[in-house]
Each structure stands twice: as structure tokens, then as C-alpha cells.
N, C-alpha and C. Protein backbone atom coordinates (compact mmCIF):
# COMPACT_ATOMS: atom_id res chain seq x y z
N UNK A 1 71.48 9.03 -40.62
CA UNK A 1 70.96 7.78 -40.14
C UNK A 1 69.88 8.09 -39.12
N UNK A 2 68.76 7.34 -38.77
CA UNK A 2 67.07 8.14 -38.22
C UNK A 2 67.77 6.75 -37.56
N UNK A 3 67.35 7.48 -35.79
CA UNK A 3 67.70 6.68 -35.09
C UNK A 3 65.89 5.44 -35.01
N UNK A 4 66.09 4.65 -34.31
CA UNK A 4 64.62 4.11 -34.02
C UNK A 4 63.71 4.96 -32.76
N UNK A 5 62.39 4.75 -33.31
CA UNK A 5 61.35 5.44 -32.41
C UNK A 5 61.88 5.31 -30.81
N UNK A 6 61.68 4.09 -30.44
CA UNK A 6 62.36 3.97 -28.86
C UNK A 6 63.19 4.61 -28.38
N UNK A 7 64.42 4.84 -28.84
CA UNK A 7 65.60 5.68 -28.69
C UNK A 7 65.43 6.72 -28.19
N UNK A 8 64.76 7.49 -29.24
CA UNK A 8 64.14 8.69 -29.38
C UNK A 8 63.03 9.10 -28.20
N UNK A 9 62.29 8.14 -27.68
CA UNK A 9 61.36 8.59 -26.46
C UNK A 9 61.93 8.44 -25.60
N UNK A 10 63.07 7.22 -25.32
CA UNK A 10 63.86 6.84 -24.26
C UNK A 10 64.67 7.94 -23.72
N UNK A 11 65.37 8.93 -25.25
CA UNK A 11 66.04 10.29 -25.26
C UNK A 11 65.15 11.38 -24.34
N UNK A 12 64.01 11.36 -24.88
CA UNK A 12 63.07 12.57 -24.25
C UNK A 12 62.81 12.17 -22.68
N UNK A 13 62.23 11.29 -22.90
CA UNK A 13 61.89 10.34 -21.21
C UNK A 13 63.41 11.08 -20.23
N UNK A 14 64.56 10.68 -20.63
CA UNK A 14 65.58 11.07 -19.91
C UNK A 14 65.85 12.57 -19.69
N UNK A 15 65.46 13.16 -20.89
CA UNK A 15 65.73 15.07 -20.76
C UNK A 15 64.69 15.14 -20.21
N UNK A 16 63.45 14.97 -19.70
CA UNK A 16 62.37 15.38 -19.19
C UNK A 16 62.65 15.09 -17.19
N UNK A 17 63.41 13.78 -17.48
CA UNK A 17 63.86 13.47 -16.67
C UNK A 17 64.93 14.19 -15.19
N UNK A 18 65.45 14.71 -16.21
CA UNK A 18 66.91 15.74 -16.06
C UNK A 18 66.41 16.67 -15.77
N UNK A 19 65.19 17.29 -16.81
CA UNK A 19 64.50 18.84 -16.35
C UNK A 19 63.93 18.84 -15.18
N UNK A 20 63.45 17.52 -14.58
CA UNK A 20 62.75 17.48 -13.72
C UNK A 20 63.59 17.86 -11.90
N UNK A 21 64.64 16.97 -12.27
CA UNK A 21 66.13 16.88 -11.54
C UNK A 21 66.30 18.10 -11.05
N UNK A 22 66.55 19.02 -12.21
CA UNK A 22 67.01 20.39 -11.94
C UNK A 22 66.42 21.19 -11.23
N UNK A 23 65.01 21.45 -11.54
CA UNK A 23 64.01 22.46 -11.06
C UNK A 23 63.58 21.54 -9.60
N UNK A 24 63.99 20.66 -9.46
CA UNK A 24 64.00 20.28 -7.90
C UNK A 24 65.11 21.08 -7.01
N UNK A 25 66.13 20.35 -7.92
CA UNK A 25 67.53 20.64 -7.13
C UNK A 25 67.16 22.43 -6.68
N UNK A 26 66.91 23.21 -8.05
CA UNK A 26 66.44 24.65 -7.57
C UNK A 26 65.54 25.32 -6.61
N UNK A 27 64.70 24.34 -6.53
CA UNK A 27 63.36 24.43 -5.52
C UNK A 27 64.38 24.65 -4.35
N UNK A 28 64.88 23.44 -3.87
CA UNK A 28 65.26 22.69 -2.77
C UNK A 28 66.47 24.01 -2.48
N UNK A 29 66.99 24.05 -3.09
CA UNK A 29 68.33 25.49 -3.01
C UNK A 29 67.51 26.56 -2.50
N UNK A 30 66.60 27.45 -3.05
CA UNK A 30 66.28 28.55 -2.78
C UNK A 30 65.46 28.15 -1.36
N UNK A 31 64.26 26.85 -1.20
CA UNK A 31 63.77 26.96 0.38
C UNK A 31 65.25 26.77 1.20
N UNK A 32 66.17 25.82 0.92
CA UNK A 32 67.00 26.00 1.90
C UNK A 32 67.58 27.05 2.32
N UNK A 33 67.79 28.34 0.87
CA UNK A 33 68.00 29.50 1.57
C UNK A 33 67.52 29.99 2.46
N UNK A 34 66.08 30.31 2.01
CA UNK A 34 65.13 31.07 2.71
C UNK A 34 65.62 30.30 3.94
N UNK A 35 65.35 29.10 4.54
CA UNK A 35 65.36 28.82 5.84
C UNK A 35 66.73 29.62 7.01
N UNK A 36 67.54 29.93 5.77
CA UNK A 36 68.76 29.98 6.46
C UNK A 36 68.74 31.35 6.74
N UNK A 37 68.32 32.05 5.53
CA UNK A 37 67.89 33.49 6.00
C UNK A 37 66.64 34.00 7.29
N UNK A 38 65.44 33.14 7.51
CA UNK A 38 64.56 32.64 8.55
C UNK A 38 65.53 32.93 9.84
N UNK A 39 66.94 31.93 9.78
CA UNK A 39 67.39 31.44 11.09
C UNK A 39 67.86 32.52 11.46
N UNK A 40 68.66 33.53 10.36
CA UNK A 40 69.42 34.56 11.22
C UNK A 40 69.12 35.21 11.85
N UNK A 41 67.65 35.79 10.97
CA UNK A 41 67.21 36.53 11.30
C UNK A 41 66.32 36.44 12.90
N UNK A 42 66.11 35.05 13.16
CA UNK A 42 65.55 34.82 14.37
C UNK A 42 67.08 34.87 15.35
N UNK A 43 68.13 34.53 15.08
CA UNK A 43 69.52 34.64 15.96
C UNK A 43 69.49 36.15 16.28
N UNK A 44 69.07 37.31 14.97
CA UNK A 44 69.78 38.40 15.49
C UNK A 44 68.84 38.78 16.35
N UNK A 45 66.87 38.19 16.55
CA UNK A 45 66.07 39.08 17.36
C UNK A 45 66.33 38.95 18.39
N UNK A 46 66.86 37.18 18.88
CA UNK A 46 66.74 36.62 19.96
C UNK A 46 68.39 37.46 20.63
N UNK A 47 69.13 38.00 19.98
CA UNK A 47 70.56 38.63 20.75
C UNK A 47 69.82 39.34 20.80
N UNK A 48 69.13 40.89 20.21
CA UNK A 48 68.52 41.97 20.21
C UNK A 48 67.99 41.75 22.06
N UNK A 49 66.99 40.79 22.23
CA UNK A 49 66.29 40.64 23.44
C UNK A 49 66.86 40.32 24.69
N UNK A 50 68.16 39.52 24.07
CA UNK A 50 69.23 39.29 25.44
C UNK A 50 69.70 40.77 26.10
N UNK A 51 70.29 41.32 24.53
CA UNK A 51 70.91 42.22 25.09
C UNK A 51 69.58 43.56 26.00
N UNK A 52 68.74 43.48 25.67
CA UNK A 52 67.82 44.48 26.37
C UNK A 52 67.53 43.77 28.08
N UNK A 53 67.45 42.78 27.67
CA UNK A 53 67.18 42.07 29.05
C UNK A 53 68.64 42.33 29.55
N UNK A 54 70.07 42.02 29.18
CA UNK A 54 71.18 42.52 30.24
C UNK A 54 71.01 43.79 30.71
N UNK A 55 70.79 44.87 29.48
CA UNK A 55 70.72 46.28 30.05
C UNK A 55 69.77 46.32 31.21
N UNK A 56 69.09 45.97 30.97
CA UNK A 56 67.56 46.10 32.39
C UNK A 56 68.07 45.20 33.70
N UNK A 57 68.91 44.06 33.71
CA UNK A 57 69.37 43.46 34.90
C UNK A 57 70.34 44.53 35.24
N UNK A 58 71.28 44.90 34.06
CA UNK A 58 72.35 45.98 35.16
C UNK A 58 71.63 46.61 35.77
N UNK A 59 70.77 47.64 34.76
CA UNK A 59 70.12 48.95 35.38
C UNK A 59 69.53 48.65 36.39
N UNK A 60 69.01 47.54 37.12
CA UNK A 60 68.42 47.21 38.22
C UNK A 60 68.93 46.73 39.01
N UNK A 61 70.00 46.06 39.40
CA UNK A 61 71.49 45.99 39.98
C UNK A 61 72.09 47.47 40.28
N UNK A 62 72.50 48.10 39.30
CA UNK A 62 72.84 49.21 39.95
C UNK A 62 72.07 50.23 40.77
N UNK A 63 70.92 50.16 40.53
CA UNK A 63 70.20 51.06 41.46
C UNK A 63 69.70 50.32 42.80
N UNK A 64 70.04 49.06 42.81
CA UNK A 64 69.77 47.95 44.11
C UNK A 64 71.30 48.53 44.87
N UNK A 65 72.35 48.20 44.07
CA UNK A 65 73.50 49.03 44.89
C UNK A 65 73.45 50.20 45.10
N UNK A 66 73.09 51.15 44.51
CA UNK A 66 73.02 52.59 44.98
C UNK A 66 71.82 52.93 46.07
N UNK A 67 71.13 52.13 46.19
CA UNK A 67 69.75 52.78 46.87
C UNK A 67 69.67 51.31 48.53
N UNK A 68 70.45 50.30 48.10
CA UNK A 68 70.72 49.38 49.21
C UNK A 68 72.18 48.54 49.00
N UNK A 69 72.83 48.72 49.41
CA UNK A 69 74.38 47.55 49.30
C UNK A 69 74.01 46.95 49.78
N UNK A 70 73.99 46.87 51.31
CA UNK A 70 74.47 46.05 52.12
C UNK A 70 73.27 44.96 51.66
N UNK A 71 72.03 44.76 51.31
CA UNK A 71 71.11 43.73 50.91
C UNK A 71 70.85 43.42 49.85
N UNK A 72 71.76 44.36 48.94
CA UNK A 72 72.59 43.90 47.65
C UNK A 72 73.56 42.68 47.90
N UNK A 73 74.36 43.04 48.65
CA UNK A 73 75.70 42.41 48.74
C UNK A 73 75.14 41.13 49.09
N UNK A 74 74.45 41.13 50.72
CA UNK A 74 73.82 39.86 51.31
C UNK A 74 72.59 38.73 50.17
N UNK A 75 72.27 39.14 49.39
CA UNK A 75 71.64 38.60 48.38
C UNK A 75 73.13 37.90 47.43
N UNK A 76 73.81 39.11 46.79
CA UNK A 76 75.60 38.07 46.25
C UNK A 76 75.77 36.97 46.42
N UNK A 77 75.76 37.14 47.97
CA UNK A 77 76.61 36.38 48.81
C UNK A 77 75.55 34.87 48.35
N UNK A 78 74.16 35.22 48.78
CA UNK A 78 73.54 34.09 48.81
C UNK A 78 73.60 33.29 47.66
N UNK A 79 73.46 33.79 46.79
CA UNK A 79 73.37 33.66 45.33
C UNK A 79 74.47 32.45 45.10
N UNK A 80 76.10 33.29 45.36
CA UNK A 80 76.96 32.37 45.16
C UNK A 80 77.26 31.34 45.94
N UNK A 81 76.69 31.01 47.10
CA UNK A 81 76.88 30.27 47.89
C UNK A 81 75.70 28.90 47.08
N UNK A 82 74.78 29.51 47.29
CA UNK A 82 74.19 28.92 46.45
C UNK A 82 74.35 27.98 45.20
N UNK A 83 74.58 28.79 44.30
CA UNK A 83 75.99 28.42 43.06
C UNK A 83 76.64 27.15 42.70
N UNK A 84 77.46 27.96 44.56
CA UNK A 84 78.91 26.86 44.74
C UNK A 84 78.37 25.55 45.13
N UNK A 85 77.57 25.55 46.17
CA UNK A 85 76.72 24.37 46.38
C UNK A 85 76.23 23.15 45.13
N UNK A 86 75.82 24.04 44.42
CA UNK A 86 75.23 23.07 42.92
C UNK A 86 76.34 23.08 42.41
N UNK A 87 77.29 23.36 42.27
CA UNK A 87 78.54 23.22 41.50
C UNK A 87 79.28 22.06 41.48
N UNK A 88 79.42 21.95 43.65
CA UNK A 88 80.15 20.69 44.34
C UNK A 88 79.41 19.43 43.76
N UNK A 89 78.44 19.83 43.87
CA UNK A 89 77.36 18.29 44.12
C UNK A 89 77.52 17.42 42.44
């Protein structure tokens, strides 16, 4: 049985339709990857830089204590007083 002409374009119209659907949906999947791969990779530089920046505050802390305490310490002190102040308020 031969379906009618309409049917038949209405058929294609819809699979063209569908193809269209898909290769979006795929687009949209792989940039969302990429973005996600983008993010980590910016998470792991931005730890990478923390952590170099902690090493360099110790290393400069410790040689502030070894080479001065006592204006080590008196700086601490200020610091946390400081701190505590913004803490209360």
C-alpha cells in the first residue's frame, strides 16, 4: 500500500528533524565537556599558585623568626588583635 505524498515529506521533514536534534544534542555535549575540562584545569593552576604562594609565606615567616622573633611575634600579636577586633564587630 504507497502511502500519500504528504506523509511521506511529513516522514522526512520529521527525520531531518530528529537529525537535526541529535547533532545539537552532540554539539552541546562535547562544548559542555570541553568547558568542564577548561575548569579543572584552571582549579588545578589556580591550587598549583596557592600552594607556591604558601611555600613563599612560610619560607618568609620562618626566616622573620629566625633572623627577628621578638618583631615577629609583636607583628602576631598585632595581626590577631587586629583579627579579633573585626571578628567582635
Amino acid at each position: 500500500m504507497a502511502q500519500p505524498a504528504s506523509s511521506t515529506s511529513t516522514r522526512n521533514a520529521a527525520d531531518e528533524l530528529a537529525d537535526k536534534a541529535v547533532n545539537l544534542a552532540e554539539k552541546t555535549s562535547e562544548k559542555i565537556e570541553r568547558t568542564v575540562q577548561d575548569l579543572a584545569n584552571q582549579g588545578r593552576q589556580a591550587s598549583d599558585q596557592v600552594q607556591v604562594v604558601a611555600e613563599n609565606f612560610k619560607t618568609a615567616v620562618d626566616k622573620s623568626v629566625k633572623d627577628q622573633p621578638l618583631t615577629t611575634l609583636a607583628i602576631a600579636a598585632g595581626v590577631g588583635f587586629v583579627i579579633g577586633a573585626l571578628w567582635k564587630s
